[in-house]
N, C-alpha and C. Protein backbone atom coordinates (compact mmCIF):
# COMPACT_ATOMS: atom_id res chain seq x y z
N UNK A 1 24.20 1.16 2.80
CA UNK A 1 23.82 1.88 1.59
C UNK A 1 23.33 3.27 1.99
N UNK A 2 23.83 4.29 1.28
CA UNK A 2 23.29 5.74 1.54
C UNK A 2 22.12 5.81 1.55
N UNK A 3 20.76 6.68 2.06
CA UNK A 3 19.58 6.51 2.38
C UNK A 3 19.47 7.31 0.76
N UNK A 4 19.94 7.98 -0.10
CA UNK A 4 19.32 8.50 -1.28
C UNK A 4 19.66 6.98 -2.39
N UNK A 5 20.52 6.53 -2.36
CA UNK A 5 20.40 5.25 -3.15
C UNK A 5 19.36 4.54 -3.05
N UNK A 6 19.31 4.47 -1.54
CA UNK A 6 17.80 3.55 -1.53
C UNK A 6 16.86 3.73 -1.73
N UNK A 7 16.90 5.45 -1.64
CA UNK A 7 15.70 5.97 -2.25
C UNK A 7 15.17 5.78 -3.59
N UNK A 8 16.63 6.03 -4.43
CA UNK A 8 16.57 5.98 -5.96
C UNK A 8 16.34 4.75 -6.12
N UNK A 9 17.03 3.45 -5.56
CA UNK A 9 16.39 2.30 -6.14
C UNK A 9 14.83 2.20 -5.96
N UNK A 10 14.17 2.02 -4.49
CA UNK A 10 12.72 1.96 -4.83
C UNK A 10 11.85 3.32 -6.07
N UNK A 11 12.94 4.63 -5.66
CA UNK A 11 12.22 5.28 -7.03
C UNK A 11 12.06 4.50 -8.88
N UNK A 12 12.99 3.94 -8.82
CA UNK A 12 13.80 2.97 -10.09
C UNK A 12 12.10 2.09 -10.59
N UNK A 13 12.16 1.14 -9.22
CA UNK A 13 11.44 0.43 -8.97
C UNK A 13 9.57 0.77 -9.49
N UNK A 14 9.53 2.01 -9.32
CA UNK A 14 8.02 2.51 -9.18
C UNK A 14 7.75 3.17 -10.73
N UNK A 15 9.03 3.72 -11.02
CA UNK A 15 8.86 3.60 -12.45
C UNK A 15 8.95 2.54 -13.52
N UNK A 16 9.43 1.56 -13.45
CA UNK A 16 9.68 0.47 -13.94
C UNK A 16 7.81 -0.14 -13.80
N UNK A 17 7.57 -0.02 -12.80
CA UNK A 17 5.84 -0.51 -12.51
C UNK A 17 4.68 0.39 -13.13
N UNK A 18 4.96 1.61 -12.93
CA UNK A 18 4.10 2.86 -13.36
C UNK A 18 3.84 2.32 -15.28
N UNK A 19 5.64 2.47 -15.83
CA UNK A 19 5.72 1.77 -17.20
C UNK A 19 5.26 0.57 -17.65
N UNK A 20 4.87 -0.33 -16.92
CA UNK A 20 4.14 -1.94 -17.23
C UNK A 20 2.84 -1.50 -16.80
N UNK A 21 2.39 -1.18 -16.20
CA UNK A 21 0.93 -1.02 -16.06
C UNK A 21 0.59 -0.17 -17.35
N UNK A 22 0.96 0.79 -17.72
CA UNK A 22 0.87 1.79 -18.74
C UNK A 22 0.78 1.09 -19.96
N UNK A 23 1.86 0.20 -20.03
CA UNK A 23 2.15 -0.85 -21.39
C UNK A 23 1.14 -1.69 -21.31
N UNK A 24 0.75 -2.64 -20.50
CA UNK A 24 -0.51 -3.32 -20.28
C UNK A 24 -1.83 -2.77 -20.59
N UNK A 25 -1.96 -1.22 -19.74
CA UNK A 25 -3.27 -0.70 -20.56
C UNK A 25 -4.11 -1.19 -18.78
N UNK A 26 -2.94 -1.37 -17.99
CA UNK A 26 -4.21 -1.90 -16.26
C UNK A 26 -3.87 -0.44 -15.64
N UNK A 27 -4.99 -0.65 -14.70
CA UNK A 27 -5.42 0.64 -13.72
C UNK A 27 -4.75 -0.05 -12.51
N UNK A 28 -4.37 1.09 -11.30
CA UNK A 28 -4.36 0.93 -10.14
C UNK A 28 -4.84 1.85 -9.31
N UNK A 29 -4.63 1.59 -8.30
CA UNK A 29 -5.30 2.59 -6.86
C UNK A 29 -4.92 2.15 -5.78
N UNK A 30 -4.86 3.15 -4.48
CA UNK A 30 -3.95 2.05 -3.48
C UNK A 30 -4.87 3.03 -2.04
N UNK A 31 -4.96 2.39 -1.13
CA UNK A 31 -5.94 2.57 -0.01
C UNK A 31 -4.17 2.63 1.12
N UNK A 32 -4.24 3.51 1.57
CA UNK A 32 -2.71 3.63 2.36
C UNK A 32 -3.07 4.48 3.78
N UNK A 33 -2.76 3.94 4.91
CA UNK A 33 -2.78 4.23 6.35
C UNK A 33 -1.71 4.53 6.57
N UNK A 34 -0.41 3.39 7.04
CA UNK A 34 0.38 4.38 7.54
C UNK A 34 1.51 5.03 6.76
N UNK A 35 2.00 4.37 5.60
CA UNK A 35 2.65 5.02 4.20
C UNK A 35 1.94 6.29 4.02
N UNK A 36 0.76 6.58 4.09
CA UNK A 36 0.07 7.99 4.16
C UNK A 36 0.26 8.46 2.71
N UNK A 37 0.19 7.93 1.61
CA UNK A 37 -0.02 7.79 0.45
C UNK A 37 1.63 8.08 -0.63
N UNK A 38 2.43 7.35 0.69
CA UNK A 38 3.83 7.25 -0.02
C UNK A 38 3.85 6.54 -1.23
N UNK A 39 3.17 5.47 -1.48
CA UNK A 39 2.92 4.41 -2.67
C UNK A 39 2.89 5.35 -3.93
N UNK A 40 1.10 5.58 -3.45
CA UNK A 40 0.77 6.48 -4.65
C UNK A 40 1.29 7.83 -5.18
N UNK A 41 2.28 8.29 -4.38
CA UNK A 41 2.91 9.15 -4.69
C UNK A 41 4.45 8.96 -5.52
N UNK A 42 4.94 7.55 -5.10
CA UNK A 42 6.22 7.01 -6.05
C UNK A 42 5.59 6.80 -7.32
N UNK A 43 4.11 6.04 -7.73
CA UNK A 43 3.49 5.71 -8.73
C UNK A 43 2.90 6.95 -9.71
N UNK A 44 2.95 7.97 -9.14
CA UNK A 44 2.91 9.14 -9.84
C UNK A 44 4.26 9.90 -10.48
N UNK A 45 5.14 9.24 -9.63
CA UNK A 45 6.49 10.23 -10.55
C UNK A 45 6.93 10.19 -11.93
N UNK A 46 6.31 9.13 -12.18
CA UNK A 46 6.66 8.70 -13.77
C UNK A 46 5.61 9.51 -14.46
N UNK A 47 6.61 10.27 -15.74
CA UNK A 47 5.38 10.60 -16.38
C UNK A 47 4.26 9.94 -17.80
N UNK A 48 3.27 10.66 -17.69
CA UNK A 48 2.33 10.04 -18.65
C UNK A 48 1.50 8.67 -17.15
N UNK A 49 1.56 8.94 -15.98
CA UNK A 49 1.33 8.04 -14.73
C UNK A 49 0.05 8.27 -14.71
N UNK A 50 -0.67 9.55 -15.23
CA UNK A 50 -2.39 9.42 -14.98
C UNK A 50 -3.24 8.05 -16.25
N UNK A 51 -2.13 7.83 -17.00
CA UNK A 51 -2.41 6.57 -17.86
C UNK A 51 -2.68 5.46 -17.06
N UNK A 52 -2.60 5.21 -15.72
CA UNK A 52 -2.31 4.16 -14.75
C UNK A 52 -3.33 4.28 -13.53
N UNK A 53 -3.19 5.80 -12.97
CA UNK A 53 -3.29 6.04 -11.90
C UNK A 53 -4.68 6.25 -11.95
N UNK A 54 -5.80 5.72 -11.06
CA UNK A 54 -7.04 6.38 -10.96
C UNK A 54 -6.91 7.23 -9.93
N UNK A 55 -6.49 6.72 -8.74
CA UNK A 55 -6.79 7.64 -7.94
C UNK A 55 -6.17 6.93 -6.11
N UNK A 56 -6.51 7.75 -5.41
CA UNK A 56 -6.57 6.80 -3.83
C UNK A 56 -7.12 7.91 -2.84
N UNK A 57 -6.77 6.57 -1.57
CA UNK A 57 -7.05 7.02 -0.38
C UNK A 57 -6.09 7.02 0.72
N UNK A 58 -6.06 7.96 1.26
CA UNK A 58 -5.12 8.06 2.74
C UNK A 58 -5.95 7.91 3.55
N UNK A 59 -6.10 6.89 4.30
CA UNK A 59 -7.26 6.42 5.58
C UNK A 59 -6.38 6.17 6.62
N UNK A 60 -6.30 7.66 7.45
CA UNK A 60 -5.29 7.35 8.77
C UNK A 60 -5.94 7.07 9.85
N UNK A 61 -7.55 7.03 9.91
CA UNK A 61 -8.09 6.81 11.37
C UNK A 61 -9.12 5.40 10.66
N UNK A 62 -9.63 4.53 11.75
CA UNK A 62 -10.96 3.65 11.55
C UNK A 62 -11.47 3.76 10.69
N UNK A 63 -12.14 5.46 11.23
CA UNK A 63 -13.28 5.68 10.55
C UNK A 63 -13.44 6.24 9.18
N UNK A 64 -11.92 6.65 8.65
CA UNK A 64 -11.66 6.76 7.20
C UNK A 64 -11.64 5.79 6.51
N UNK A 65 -11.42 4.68 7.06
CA UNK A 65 -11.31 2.79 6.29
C UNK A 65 -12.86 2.57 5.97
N UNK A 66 -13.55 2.91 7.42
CA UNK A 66 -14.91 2.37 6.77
C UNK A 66 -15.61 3.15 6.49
N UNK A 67 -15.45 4.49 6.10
CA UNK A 67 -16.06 5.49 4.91
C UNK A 67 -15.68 4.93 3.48
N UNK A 68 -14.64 4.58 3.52
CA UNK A 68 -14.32 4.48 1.76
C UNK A 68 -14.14 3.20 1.54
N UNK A 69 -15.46 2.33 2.19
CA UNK A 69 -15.50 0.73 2.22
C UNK A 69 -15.36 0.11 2.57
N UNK A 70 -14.22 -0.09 3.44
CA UNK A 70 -14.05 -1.14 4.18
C UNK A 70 -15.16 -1.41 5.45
N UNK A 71 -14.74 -2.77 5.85
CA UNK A 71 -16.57 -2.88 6.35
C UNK A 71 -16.15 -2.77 8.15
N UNK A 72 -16.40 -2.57 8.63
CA UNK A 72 -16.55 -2.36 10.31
C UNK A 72 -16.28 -3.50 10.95
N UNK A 73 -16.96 -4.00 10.37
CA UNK A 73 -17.15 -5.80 11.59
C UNK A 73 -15.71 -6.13 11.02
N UNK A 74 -15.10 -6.28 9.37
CA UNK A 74 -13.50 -6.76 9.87
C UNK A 74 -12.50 -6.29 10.21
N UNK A 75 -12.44 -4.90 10.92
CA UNK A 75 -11.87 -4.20 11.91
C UNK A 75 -11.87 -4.51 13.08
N UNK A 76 -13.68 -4.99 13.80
CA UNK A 76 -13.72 -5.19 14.55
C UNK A 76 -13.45 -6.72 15.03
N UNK A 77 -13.61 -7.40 14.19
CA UNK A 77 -13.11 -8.44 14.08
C UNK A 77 -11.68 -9.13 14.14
N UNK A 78 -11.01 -8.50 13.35
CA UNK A 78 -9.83 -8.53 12.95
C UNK A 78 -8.73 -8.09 14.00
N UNK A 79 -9.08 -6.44 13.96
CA UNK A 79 -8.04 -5.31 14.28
C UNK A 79 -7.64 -5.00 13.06
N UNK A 80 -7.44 -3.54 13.02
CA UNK A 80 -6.98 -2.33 12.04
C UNK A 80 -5.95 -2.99 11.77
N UNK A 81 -5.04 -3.35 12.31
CA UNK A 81 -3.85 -3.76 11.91
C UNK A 81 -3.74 -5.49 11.68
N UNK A 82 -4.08 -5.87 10.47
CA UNK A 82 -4.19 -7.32 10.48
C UNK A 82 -4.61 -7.34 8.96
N UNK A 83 -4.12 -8.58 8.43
CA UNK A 83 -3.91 -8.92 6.75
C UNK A 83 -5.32 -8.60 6.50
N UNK A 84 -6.20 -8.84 7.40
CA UNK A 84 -7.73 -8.70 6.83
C UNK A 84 -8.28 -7.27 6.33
N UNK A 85 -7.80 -6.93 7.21
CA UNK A 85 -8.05 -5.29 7.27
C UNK A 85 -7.20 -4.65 5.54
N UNK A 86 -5.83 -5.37 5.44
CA UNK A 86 -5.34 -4.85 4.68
C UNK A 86 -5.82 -4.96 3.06
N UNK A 87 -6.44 -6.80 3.14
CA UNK A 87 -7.16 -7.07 1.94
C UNK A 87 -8.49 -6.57 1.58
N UNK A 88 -9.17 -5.98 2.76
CA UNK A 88 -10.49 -5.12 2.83
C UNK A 88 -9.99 -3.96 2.25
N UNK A 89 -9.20 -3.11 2.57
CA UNK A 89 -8.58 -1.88 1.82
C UNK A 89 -8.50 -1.68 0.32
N UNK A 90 -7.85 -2.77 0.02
CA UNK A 90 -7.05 -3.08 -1.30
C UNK A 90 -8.42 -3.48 -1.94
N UNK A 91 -9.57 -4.20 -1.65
CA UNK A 91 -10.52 -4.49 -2.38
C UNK A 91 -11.53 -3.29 -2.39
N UNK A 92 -11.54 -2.50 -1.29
CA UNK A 92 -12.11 -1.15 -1.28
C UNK A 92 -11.96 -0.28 -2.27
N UNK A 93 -10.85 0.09 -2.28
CA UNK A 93 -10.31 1.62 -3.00
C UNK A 93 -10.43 0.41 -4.81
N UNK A 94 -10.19 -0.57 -5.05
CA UNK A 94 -10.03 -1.14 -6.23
C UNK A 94 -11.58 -0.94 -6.92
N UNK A 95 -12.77 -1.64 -5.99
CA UNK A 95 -14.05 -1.70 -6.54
C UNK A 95 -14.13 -0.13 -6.67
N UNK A 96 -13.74 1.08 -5.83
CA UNK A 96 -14.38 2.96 -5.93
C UNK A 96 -13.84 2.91 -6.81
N UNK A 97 -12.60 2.43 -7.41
CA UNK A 97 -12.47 3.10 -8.57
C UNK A 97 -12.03 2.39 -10.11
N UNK A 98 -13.06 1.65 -9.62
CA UNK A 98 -12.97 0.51 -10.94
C UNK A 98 -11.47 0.07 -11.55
N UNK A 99 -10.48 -0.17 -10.93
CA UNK A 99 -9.40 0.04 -11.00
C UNK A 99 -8.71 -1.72 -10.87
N UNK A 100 -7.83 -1.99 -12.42
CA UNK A 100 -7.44 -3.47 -12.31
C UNK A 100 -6.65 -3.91 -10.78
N UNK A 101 -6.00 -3.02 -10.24
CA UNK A 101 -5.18 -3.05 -9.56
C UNK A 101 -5.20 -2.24 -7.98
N UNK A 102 -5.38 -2.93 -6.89
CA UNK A 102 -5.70 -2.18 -5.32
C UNK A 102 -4.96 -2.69 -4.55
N UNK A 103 -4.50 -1.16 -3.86
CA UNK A 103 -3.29 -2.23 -3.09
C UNK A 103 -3.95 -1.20 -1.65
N UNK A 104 -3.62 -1.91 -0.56
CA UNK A 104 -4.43 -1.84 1.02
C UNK A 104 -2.89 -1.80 1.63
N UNK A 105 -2.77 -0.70 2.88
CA UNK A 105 -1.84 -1.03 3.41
C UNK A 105 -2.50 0.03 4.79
N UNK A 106 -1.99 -1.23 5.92
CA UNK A 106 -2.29 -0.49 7.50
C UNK A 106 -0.96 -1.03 8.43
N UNK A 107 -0.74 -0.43 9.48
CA UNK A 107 0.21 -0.85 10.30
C UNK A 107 0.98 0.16 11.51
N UNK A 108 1.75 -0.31 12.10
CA UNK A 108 2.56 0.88 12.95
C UNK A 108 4.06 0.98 12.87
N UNK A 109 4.08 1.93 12.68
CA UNK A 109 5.94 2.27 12.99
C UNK A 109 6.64 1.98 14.09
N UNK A 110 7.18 2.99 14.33
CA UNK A 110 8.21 3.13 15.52
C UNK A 110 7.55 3.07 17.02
N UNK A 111 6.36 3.21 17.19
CA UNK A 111 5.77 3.67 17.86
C UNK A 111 4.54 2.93 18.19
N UNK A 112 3.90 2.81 19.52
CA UNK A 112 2.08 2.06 19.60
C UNK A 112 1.47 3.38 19.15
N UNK A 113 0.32 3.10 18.23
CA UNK A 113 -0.41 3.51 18.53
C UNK A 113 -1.60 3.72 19.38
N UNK A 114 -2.01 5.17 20.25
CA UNK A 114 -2.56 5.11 21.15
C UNK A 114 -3.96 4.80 21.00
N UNK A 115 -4.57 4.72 19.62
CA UNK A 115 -6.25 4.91 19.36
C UNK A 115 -6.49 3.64 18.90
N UNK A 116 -5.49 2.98 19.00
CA UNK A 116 -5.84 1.28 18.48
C UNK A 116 -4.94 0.31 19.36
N UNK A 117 -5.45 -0.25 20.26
CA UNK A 117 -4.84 -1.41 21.31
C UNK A 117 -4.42 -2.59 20.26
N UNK A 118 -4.64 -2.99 19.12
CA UNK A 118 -4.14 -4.24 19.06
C UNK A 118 -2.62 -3.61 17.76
N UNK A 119 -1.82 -2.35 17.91
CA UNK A 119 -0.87 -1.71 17.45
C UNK A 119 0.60 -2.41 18.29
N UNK A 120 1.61 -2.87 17.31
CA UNK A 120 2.56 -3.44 17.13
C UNK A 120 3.56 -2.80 16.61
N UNK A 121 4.61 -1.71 17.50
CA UNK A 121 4.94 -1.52 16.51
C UNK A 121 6.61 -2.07 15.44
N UNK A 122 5.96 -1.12 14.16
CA UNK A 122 7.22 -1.67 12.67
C UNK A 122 6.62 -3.07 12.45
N UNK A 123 4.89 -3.39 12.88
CA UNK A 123 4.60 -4.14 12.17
C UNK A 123 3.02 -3.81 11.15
N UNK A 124 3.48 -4.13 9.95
CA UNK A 124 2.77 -3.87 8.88
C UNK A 124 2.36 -4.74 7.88
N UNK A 125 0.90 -4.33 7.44
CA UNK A 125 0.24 -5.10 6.67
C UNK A 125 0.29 -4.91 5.65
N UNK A 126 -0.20 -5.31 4.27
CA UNK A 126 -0.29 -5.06 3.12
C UNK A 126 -1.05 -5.74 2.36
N UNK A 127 -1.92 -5.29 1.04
CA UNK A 127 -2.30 -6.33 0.15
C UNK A 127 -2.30 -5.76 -1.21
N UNK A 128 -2.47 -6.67 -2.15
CA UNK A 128 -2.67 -6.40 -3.27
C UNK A 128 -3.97 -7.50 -4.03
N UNK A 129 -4.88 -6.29 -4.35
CA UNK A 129 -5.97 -7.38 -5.16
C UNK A 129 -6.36 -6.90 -6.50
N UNK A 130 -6.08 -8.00 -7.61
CA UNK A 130 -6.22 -7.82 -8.68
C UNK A 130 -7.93 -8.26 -8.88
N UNK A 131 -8.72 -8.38 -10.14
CA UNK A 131 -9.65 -9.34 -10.22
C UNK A 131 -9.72 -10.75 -10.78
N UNK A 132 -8.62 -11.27 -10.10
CA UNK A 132 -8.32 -12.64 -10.38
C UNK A 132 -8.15 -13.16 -8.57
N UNK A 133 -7.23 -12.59 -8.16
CA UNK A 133 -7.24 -12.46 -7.12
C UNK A 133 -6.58 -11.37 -5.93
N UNK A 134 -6.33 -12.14 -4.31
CA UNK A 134 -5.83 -11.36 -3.50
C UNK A 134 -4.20 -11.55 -2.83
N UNK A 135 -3.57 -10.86 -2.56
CA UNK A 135 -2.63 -11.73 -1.54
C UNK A 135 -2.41 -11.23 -0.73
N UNK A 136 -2.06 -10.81 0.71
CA UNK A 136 -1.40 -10.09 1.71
C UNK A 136 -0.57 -10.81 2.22
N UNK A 137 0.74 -9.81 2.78
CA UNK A 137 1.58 -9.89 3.57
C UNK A 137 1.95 -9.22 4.31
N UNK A 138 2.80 -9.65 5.95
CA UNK A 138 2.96 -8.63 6.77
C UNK A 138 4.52 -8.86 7.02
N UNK A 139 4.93 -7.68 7.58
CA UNK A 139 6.10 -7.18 7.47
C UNK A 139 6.52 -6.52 8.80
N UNK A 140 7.86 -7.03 9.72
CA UNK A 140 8.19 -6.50 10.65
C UNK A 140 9.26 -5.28 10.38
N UNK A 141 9.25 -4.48 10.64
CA UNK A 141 10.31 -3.29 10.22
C UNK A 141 11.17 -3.32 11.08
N UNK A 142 12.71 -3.45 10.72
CA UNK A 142 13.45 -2.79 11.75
C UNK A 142 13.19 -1.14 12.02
N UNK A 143 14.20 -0.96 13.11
CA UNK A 143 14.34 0.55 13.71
C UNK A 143 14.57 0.97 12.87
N UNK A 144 14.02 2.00 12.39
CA UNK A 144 14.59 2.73 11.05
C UNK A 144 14.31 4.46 11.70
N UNK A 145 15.30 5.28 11.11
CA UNK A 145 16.04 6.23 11.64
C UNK A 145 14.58 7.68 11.34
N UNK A 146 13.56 7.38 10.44
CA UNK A 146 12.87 8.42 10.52
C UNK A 146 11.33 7.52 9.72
N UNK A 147 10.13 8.41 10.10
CA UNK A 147 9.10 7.70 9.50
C UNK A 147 8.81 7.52 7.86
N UNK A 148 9.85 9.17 7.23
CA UNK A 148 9.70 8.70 5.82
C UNK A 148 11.02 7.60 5.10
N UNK A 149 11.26 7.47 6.14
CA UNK A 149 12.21 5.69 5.74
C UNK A 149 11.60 4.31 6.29
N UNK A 150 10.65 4.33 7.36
CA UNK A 150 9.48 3.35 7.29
C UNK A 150 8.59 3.46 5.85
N UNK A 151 8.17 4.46 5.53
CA UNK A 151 7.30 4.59 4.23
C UNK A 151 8.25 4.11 2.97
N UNK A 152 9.51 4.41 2.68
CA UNK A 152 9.84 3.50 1.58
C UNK A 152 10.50 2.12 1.99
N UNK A 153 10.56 2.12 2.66
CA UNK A 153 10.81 0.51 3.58
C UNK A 153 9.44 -0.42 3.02
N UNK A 154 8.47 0.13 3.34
CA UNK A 154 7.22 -0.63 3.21
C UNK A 154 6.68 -0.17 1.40
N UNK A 155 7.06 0.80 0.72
CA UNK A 155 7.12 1.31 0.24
C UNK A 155 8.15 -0.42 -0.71
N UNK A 156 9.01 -0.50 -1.19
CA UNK A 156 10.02 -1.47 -1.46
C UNK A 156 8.93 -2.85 -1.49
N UNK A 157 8.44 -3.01 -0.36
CA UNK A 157 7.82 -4.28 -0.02
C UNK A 157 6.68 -4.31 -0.96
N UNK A 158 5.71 -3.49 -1.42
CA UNK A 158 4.90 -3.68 -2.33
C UNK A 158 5.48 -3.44 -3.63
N UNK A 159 6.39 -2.70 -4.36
CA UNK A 159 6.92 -2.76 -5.35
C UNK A 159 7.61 -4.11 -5.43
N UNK A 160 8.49 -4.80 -4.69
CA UNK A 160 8.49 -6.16 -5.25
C UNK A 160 7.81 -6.93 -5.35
N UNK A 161 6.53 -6.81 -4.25
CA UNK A 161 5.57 -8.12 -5.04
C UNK A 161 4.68 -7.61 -6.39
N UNK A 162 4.54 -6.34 -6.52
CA UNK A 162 4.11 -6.19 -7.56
C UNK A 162 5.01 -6.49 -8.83
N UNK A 163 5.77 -5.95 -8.52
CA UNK A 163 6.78 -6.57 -10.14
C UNK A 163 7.33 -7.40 -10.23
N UNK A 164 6.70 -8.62 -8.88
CA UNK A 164 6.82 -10.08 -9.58
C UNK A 164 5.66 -10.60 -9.76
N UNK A 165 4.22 -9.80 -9.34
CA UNK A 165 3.03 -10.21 -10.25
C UNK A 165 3.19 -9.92 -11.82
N UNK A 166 3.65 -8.60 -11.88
CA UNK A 166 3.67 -7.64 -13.12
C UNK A 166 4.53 -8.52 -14.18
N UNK A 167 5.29 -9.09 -14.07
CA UNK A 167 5.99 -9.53 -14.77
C UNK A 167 5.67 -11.31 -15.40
N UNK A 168 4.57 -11.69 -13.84
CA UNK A 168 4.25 -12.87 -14.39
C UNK A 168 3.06 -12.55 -15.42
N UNK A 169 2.14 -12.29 -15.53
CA UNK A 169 1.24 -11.91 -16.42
C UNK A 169 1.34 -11.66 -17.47
């Protein structure tokens, strides 16, 4: 598949979600490491999206996770890169901004990262926490040809579980 199709489908995708949250009348917010706020930026293309959107965070180091909530010990506990970390995110940025909907995402690309030993890389975390509940999942990436095709790669992966929460509700 051409890399702009795929683009357009997950674009497809984020509007289709942007529009049910909007219709619902729910908030979201999304806490994003290595997507680097690719999410929240597909979730903005739709317009009338500040109906939806509160707000987020790009937390590319530690110590940006546990400024904007997330707690230390399950980093240290865990590792940055681990479902825990990712559901700490997603419950972070959700409680700052009073927001129905938080989605947490940490992980590595193509590459180790050098400032975190327990880095894997093209493997990635994710979560989504509503106030009902949480879920995470992790995700191995193939080789993919540039980092903003890891970001809608992973990017894809939370738009479908969201719009098969979105749709059950």
């Amino acid at each position: 598949m051409r890399k702009e199709a795929c683009e357009d489908r997950i674009r497809e995708k984020y509007t289709a979600i942007t529009n049910l949250l909007i219709e619902k009348g729910w908030t979201i917010t999304t806490m994003e490491s290595c997507t680097a706020g690719q999410i929240i930026s597909l979730l903005t293309d739709t317009e009338g999206s500040s109906a939806a959107v509160k707000g987020a965070f790009v937390t590319y180091c530690n110590e940006a996770k546990v400024q904007q909530g997330v707690p230390e010990k399950v980093i240290l506990q865990h590792g940055v890169y681990s479902e825990e970390t990712a559901r700490a995110m997603a419950g972070a940025c959700r409680r700052a901004y009073h927001a129905n909907i938080g989605i947490g995402v940490t992980g590595s690309f193509g590459n180790t990262d050098p400032a975190n030993e327990d880095s894997v890389p093209g493997h990635v975390y994710f979560a989504i926490e509503t106030e009902e509940q949480v879920g995470s999942w992790s995700c191995v990436i193939p080789p993919q040809p540039s980092r903003k095709a890891y970001k809608f790669f992973i990017a894809e992966k939370v738009a479908d579980q969201l719009l098969a929460g979105l749709h059950m509700e």
